[in-house]
Structures are given as C-alpha cells and as structure tokens.
C-alpha atoms as a PDB file:
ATOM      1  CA  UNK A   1     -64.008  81.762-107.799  1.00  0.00           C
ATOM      2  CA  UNK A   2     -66.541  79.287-107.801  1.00  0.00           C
ATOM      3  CA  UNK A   3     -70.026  80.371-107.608  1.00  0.00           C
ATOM      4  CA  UNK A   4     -72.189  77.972-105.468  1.00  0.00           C
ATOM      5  CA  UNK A   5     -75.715  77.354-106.591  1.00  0.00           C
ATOM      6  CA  UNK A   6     -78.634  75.594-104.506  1.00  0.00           C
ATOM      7  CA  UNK A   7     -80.043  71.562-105.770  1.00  0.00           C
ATOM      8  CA  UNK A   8     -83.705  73.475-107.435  1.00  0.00           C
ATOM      9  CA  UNK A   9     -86.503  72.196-105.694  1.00  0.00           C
ATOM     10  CA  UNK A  10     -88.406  69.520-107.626  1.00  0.00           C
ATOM     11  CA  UNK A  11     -91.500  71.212-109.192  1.00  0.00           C
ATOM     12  CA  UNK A  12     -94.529  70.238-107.763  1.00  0.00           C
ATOM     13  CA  UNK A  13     -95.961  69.421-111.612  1.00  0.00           C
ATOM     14  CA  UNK A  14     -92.797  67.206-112.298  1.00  0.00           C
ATOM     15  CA  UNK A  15     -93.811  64.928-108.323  1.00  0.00           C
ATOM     16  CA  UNK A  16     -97.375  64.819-109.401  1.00  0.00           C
ATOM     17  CA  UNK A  17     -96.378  62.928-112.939  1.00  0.00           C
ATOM     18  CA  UNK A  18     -94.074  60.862-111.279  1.00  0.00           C
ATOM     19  CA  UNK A  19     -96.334  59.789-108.709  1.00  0.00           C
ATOM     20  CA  UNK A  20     -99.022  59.309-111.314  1.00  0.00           C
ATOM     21  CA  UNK A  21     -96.359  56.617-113.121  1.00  0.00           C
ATOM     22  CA  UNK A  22     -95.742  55.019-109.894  1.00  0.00           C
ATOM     23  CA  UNK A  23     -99.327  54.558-108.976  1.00  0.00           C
ATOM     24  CA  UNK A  24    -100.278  53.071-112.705  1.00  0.00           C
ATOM     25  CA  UNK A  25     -97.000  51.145-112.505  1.00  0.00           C
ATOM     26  CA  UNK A  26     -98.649  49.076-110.129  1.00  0.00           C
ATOM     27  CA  UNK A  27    -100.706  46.055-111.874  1.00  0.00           C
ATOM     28  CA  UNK A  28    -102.828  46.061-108.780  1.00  0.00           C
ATOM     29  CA  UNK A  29    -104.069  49.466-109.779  1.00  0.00           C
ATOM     30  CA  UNK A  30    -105.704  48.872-113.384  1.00  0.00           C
ATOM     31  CA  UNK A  31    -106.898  45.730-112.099  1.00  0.00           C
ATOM     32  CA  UNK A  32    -108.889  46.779-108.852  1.00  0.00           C
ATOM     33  CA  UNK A  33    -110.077  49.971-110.241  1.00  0.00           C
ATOM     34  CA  UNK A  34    -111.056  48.894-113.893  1.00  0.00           C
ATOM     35  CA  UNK A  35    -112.491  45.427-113.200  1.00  0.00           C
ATOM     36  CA  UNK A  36    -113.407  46.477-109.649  1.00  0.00           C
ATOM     37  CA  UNK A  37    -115.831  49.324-111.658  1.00  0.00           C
ATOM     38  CA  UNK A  38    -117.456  46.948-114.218  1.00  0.00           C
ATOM     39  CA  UNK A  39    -118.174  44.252-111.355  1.00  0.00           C
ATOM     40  CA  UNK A  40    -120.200  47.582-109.115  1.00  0.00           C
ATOM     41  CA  UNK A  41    -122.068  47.898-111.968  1.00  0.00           C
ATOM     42  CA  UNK A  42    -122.990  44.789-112.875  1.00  0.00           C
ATOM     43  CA  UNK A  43    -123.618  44.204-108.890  1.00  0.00           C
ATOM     44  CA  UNK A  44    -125.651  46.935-109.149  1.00  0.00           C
ATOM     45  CA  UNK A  45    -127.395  45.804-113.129  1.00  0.00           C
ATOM     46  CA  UNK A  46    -128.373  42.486-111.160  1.00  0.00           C
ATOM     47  CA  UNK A  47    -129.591  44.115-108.056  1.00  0.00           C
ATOM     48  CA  UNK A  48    -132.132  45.867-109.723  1.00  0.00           C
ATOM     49  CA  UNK A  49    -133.152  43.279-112.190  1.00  0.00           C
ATOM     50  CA  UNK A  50    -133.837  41.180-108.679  1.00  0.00           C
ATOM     51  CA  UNK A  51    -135.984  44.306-107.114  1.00  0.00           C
ATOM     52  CA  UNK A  52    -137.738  44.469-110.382  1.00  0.00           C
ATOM     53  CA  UNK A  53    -138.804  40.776-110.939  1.00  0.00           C
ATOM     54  CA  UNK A  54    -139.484  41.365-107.084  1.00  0.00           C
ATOM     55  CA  UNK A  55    -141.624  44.329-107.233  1.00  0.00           C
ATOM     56  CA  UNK A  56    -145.172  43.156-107.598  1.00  0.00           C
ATOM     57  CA  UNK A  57    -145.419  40.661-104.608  1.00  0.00           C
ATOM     58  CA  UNK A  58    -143.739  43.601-102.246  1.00  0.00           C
ATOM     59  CA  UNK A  59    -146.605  44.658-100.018  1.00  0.00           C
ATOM     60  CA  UNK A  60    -147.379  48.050 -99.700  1.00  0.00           C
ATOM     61  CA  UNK A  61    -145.350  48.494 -96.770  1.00  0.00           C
ATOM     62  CA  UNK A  62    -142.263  46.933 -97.891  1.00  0.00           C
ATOM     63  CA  UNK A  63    -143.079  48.921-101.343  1.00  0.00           C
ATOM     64  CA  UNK A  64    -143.068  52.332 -98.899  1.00  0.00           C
ATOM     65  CA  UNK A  65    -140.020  51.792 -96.994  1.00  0.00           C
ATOM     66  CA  UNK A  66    -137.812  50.678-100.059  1.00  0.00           C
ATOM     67  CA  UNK A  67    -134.549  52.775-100.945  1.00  0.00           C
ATOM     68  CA  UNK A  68    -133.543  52.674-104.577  1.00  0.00           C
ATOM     69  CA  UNK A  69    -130.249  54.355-103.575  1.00  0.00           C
ATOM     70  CA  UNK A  70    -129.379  50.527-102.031  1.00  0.00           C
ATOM     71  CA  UNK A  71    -129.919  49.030-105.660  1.00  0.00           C
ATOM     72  CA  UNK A  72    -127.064  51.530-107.019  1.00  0.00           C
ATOM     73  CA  UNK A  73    -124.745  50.617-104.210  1.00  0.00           C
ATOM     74  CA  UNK A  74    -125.662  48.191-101.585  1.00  0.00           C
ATOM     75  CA  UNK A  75    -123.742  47.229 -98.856  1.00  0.00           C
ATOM     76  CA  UNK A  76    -122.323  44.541 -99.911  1.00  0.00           C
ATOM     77  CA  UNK A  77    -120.927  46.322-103.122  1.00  0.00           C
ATOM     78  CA  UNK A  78    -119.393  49.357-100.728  1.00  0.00           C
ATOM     79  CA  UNK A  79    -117.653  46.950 -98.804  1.00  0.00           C
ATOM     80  CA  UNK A  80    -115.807  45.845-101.776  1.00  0.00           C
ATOM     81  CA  UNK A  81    -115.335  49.473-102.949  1.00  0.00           C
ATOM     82  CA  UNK A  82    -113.953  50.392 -99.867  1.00  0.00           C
ATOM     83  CA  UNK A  83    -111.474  47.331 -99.727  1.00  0.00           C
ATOM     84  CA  UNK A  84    -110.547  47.929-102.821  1.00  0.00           C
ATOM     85  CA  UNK A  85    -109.685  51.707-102.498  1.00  0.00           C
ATOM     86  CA  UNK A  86    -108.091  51.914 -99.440  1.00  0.00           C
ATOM     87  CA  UNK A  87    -105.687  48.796-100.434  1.00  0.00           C
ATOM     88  CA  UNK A  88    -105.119  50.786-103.481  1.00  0.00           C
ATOM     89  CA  UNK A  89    -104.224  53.712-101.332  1.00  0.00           C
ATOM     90  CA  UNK A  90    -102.043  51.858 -98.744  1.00  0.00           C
ATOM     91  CA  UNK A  91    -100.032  49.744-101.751  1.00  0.00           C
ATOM     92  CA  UNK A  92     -98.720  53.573-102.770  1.00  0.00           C
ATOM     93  CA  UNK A  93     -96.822  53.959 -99.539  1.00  0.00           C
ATOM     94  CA  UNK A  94     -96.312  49.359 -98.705  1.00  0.00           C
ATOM     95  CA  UNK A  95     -95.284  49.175-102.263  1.00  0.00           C
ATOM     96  CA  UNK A  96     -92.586  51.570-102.297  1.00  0.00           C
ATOM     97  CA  UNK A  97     -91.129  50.471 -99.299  1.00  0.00           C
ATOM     98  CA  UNK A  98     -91.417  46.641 -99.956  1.00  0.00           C
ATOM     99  CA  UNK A  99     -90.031  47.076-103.668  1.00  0.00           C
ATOM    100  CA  UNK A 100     -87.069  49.753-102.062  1.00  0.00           C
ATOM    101  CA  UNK A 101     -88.190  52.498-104.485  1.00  0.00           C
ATOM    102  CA  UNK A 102     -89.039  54.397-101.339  1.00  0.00           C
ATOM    103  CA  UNK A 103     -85.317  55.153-100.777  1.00  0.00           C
ATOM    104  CA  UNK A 104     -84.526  56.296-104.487  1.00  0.00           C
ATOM    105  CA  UNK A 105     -87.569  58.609-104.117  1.00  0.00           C
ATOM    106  CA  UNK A 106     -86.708  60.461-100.964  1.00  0.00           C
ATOM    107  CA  UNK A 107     -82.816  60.377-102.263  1.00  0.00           C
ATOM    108  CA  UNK A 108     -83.996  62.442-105.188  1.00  0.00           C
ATOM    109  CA  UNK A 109     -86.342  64.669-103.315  1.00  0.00           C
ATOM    110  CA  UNK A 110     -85.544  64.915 -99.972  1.00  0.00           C
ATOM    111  CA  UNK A 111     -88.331  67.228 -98.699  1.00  0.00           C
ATOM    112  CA  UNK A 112     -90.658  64.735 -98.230  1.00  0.00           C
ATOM    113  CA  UNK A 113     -93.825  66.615 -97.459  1.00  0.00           C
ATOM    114  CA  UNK A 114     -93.378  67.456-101.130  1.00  0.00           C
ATOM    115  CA  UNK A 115     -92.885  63.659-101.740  1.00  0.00           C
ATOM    116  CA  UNK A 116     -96.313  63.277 -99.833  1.00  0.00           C
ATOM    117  CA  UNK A 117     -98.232  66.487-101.114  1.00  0.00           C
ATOM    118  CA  UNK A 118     -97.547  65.205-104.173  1.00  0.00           C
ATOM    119  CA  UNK A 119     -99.200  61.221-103.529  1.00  0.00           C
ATOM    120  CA  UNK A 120    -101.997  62.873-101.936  1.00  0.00           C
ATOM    121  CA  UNK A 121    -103.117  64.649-104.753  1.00  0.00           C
ATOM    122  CA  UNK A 122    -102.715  61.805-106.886  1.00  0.00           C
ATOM    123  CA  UNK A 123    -104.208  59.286-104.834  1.00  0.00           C
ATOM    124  CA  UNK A 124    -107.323  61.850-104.070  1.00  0.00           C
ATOM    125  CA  UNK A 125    -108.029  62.714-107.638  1.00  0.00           C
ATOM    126  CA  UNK A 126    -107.689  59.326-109.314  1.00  0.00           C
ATOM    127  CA  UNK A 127    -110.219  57.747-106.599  1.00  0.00           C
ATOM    128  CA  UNK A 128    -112.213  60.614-106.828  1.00  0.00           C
ATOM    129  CA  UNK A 129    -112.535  60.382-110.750  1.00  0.00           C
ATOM    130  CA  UNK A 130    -113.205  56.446-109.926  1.00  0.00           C
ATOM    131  CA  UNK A 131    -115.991  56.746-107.231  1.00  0.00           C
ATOM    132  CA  UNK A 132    -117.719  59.293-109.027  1.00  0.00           C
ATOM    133  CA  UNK A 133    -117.788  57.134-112.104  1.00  0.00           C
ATOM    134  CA  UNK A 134    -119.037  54.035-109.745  1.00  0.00           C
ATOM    135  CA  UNK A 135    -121.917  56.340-108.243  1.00  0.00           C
ATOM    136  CA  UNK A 136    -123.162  57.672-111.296  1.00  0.00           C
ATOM    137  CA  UNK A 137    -123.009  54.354-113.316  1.00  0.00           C
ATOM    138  CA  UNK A 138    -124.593  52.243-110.765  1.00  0.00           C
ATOM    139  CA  UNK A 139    -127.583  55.393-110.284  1.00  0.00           C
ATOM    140  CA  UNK A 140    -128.441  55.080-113.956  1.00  0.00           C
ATOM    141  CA  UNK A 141    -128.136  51.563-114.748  1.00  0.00           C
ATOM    142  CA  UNK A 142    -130.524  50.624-111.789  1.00  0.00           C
ATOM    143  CA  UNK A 143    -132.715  53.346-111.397  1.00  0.00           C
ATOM    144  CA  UNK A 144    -132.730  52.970-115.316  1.00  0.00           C
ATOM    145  CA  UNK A 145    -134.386  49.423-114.460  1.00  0.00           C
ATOM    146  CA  UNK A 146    -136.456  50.173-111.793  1.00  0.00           C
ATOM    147  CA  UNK A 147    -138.226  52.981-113.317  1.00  0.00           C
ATOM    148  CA  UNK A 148    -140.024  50.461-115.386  1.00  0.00           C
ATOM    149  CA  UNK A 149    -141.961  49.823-112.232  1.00  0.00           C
ATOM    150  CA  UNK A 150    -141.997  53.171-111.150  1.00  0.00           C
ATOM    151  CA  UNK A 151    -140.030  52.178-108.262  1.00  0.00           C
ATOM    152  CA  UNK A 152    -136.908  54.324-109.221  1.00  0.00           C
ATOM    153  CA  UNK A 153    -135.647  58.020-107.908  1.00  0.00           C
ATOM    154  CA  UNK A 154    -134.382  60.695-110.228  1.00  0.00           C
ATOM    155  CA  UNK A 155    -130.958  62.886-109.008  1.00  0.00           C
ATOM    156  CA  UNK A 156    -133.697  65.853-108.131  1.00  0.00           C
ATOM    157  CA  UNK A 157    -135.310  63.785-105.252  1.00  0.00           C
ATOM    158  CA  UNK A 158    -134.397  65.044-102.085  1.00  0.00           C
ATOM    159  CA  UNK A 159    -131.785  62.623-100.194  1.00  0.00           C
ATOM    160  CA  UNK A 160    -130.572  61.355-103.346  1.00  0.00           C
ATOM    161  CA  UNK A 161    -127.383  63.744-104.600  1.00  0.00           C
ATOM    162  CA  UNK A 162    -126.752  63.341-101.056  1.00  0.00           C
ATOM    163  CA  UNK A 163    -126.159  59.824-101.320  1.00  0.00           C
ATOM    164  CA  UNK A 164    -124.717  59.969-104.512  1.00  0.00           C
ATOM    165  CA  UNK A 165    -122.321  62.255-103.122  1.00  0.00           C
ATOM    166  CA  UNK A 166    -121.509  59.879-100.165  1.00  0.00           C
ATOM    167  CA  UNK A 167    -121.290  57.159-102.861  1.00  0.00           C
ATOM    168  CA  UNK A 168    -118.660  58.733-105.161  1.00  0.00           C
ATOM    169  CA  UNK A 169    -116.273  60.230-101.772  1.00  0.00           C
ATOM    170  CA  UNK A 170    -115.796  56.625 -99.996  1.00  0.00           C
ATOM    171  CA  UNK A 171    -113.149  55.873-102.498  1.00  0.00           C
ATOM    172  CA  UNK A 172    -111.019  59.091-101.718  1.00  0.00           C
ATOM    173  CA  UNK A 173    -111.661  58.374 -98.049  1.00  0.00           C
ATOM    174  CA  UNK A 174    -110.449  54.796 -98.094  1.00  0.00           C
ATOM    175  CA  UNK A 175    -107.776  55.803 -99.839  1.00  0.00           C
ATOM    176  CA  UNK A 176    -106.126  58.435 -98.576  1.00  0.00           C
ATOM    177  CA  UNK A 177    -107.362  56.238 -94.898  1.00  0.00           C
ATOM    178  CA  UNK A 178    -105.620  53.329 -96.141  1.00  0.00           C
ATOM    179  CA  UNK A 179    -102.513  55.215 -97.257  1.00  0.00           C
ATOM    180  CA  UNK A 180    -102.063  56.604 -93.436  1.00  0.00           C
ATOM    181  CA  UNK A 181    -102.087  52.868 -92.303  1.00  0.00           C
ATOM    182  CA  UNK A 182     -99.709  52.100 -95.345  1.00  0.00           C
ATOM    183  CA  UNK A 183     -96.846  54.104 -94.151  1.00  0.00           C
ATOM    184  CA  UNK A 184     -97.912  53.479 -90.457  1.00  0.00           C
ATOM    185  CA  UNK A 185     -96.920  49.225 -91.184  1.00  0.00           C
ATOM    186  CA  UNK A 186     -94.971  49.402 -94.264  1.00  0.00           C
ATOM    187  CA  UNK A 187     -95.706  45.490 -94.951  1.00  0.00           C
ATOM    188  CA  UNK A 188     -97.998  44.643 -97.639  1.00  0.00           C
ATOM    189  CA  UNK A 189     -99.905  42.366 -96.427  1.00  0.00           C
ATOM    190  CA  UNK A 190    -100.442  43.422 -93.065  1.00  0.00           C
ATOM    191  CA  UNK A 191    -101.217  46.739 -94.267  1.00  0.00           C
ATOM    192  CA  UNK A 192    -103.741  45.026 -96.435  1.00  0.00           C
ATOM    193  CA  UNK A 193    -105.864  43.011 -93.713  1.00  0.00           C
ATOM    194  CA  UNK A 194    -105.900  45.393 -91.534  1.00  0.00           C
ATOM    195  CA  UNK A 195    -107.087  48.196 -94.246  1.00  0.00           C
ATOM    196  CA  UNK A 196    -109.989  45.765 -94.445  1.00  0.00           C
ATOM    197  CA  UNK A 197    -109.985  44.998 -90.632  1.00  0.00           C
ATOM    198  CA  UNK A 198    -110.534  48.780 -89.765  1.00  0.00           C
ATOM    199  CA  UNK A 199    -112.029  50.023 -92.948  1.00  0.00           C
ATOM    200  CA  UNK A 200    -114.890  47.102 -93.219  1.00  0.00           C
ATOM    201  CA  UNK A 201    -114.874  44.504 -90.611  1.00  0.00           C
ATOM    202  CA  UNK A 202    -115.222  46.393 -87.619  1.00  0.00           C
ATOM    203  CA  UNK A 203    -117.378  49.019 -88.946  1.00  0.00           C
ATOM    204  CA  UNK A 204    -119.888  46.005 -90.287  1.00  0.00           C
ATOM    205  CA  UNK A 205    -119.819  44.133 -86.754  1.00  0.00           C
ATOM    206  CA  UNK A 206    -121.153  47.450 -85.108  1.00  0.00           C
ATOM    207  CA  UNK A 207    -124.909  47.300 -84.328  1.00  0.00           C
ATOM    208  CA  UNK A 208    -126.858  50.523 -82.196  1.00  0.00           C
ATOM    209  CA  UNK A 209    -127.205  49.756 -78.444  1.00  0.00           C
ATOM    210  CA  UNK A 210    -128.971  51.277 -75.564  1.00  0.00           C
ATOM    211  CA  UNK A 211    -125.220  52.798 -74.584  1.00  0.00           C
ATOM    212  CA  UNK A 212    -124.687  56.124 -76.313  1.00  0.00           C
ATOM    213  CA  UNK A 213    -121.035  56.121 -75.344  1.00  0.00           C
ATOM    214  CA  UNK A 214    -120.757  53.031 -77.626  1.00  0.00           C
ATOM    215  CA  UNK A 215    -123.131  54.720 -80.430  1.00  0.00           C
ATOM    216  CA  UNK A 216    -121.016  57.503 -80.748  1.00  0.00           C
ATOM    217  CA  UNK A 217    -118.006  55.387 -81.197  1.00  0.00           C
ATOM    218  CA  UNK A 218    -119.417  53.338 -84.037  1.00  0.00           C
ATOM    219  CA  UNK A 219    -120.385  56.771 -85.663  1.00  0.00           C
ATOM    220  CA  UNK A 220    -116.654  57.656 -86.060  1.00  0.00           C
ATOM    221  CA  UNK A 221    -115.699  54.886 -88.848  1.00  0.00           C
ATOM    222  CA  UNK A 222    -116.911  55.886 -92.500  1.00  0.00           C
ATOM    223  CA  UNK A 223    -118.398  53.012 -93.494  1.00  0.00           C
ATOM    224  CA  UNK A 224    -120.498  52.727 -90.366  1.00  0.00           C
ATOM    225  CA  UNK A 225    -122.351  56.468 -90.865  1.00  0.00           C
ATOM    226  CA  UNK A 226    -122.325  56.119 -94.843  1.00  0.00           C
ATOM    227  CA  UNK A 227    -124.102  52.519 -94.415  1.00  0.00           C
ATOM    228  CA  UNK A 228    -126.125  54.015 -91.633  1.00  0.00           C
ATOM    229  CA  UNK A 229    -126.771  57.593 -92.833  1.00  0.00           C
ATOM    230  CA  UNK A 230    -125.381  58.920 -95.548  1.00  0.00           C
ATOM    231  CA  UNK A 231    -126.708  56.519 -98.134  1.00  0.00           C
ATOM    232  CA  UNK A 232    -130.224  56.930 -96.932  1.00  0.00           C
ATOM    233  CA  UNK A 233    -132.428  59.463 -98.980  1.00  0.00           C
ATOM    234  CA  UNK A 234    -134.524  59.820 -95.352  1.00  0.00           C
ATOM    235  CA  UNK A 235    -131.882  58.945 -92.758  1.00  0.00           C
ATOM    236  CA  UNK A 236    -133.982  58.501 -89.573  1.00  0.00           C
ATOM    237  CA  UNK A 237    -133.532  60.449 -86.618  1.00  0.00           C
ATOM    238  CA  UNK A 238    -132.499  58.276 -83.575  1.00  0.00           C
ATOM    239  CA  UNK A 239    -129.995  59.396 -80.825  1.00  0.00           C
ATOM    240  CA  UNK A 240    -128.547  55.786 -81.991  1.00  0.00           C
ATOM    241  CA  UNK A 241    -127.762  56.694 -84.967  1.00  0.00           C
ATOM    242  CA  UNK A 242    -125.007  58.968 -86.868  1.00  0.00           C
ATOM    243  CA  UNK A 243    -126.708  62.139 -87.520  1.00  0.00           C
ATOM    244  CA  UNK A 244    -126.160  63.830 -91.683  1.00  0.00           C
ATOM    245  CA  UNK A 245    -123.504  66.799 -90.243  1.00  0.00           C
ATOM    246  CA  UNK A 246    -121.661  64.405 -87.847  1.00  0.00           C
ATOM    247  CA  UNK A 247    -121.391  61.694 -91.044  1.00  0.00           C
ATOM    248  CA  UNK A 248    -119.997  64.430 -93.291  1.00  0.00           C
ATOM    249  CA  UNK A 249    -117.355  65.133 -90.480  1.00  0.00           C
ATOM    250  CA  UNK A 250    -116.110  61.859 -90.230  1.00  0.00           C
ATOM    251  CA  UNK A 251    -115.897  61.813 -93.982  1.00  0.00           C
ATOM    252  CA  UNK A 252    -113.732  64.959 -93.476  1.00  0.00           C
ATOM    253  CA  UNK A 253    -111.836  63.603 -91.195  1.00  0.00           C
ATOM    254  CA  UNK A 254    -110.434  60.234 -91.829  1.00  0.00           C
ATOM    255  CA  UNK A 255    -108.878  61.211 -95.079  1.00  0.00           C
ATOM    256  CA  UNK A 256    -107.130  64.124 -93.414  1.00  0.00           C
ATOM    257  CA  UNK A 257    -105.898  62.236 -89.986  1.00  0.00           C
ATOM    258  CA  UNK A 258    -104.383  59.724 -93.015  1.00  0.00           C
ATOM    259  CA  UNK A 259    -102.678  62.190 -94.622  1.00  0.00           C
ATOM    260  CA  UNK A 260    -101.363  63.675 -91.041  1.00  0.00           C
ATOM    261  CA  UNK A 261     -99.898  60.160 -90.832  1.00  0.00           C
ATOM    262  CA  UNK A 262     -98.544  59.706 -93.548  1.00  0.00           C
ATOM    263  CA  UNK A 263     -96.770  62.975 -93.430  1.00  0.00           C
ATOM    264  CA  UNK A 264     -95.718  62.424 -89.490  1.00  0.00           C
ATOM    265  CA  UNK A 265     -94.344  58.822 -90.415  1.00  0.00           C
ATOM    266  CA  UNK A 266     -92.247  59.424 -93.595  1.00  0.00           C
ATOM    267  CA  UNK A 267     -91.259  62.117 -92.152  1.00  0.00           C
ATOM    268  CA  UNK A 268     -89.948  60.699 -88.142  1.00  0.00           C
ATOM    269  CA  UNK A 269     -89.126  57.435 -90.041  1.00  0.00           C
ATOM    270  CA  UNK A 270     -85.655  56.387 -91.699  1.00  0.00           C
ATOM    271  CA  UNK A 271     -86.311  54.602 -94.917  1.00  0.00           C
END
C-alpha cells in the first residue's frame, strides 16, 4: 500500500522571510523609506535652524505657546511620512496583484490568513523600526539646535514621549491602513491616490466646528487626532477637539480594521 501523507504547512518563519524578500524586492521600498528618512531629518535640521535664527524677535507670548515637538515633525513632514508609509503598505498587496505574483503565492500556500499573518508582521515591524528611527532622529537633531536658545524639550518633559510615541506609530498605522485599501482596489495607482486621499487630504481639509456630530467624525482619521492631539506636549481640552484616550484608539484601530480587510478580501476574493 501506499501511505498518504498531508502537503506540511508552510512554517510561519519560512512566510515571514519570504515576505521580507518581496517587500525589499520592491525598488519603491529602499527608496521611500531610506531617502524618505534623510529628507524628515533634514526637514526637521532646517526647521529648527529657522526657529532658532527666529527666536529672539518671538515675543513673549509667541515664545510661551511654542511646541518644539513641531520642529522634530511638523505637519508638513507627517504628511509626507504618512504618504509615504501607507503607499509602501498598499504596494505589498497592488504590487503582487499587478505583477501576478499574487497567484504563485497563494498557489504555494493556500491558507491565506497565513499568507496575510505573515505581511502583517512584516509590514508592522519594518515601519515600526522606520518611524521610530524618524522620531528619534528628528527629536535630537532639532531639539539639539534649539537648546542653544534654551527653547528645546528633553524626552523627560511631560507630553513629549507621548508625542514621540505618536511620531514613531504613524508609519505602522499608514501602513498596515494603506495595505487594507491595497487589497480592497488591487490597482496601483488608484490604490495610491486614494491612500493619500483618505490618509492626508481629507484628514488636512477638516477644521473644528460648532457641530459635535462633525467633530467627532474628524477625530476618527489618524492624522487628524495626531496633528490635533497627539503631537501636542499640552493638548488642549476642547469638546472640539480629539481627546489623548480617544486619539490612542483610533491609532488602535485603523491598523487593525486594515488588517480585517485585508484578511476578508484575499480571502472572499479569487486572484
């Protein structure tokens, strides 16, 4: 007789290195995460250079009410950090299925929660690794300039590891974000404006109002409650604005509902 033995599972260590080789394989990858770092923190290097040459004519209000946290990483340089991580993030899932390597992947390993387990991980970690590199650079190259006029905050201040915090998870979070509306289009460059659309745009257009309904709304999109809360070291309190707890839920959230997606589409979805 012939015995009959089941295909072994893949092993979870052997997905993880092969989605690690896809996800470097792309040229996009090296590109937007290593020149994308050096350009935050030279943004962030000329920032503070600005504030410092700025400093003495500040009046003593303006002097009172200034954040140093908005030297490391202003808006303008989280936008771009945000584009650029959730596109990386939604090329992992578009690029497979626009190059057809999508189908040779789930052919090999057809449990594809595995398949998606495994770009999670990868995705998470490597942004992780980058944002936390981008916060802590751009803290001690400006805060290294501004403390020469004493205008600087050290990571013991209160509000600031908070922010730095915030700082280094919006990569992970417009990742993994940007990976649920990867699989959810499947075409590159849709996927890619409307990453930015969602992800930036929107969030930026959003202003408080006297309706709370509409305040409450705004406070569901990351960027909006990190630009708004999270990267303040004294948020204010305001029934307008996103409140600290609320911000670190939406954090929570939008990298989980992307992974739900991710996993729901691949999943429902013939390749």
């Amino acid at each position: 007789m012939i015995a009959l033995t089941a295909t072994p599972h893949a092993r979870l260590r052997d997905l993880l290195a092969a989605e690690w080789i896809k996800l470097w394989s792309l040229r996009s990858t090296a590109w937007l995460l290593g020149v994308g770092t050096l350009v935050m923190i030279g943004l962030a290097a000329q920032k503070s250079i600005d504030t410092y040459n700025s400093w003495p004519a500040f009046p003593p209000r303006e002097k009172a009410m200034h954040n140093p946290m908005t030297d490391a990483l202003s808006g303008l340089t989280a936008a771009f950090l945000v584009m650029g991580a959730g596109s990386v993030g939604a090329l992992t899932i578009a690029g497979e299925y626009a190059s057809g390597l999508i189908r040779t992947t789930f052919a090999a390993v057809p449990a594809r929660h595995r398949v998606v387990a495994a770009k999670v991980c990868v995705v998470a970690g490597v942004m992780l690794a980058t944002g936390t590199v981008i916060a802590v650079a751009t803290f001690g190259v400006s805060q290294a300039i501004l403390s020469g006029r004493d205008a600087g905050v050290s990571i013991g201040d209160p509000g600031v590891l908070r922010a730095l915090t915030a700082n280094a998870l919006l990569a992970p979070v417009s990742a993994l974000a940007g990976m649920g509306i990867g699989a959810l289009l499947r075409h590159t460059a849709a996927t890619i404006v409307t990453v930015i659309a969602v992800l930036v745009v929107l969030p930026t257009a959003f202003k408080p109002t006297v309706h709370q309904w509409a305040n409450e709304l705004y406070a569901l999109f990351p960027f909006y409650v990190w630009r708004n809360c999270l990267s303040l070291t004294h948020p204010r309190v305001d029934p307008a604005l996103p409140t600290v707890t609320g911000s670190w839920i939406v954090f929570a959230l939008w990298p989980l509902a992307g992974a739900l997606l991710t996993l729901i589409v691949l999943r429902r979805r013939d390749v």
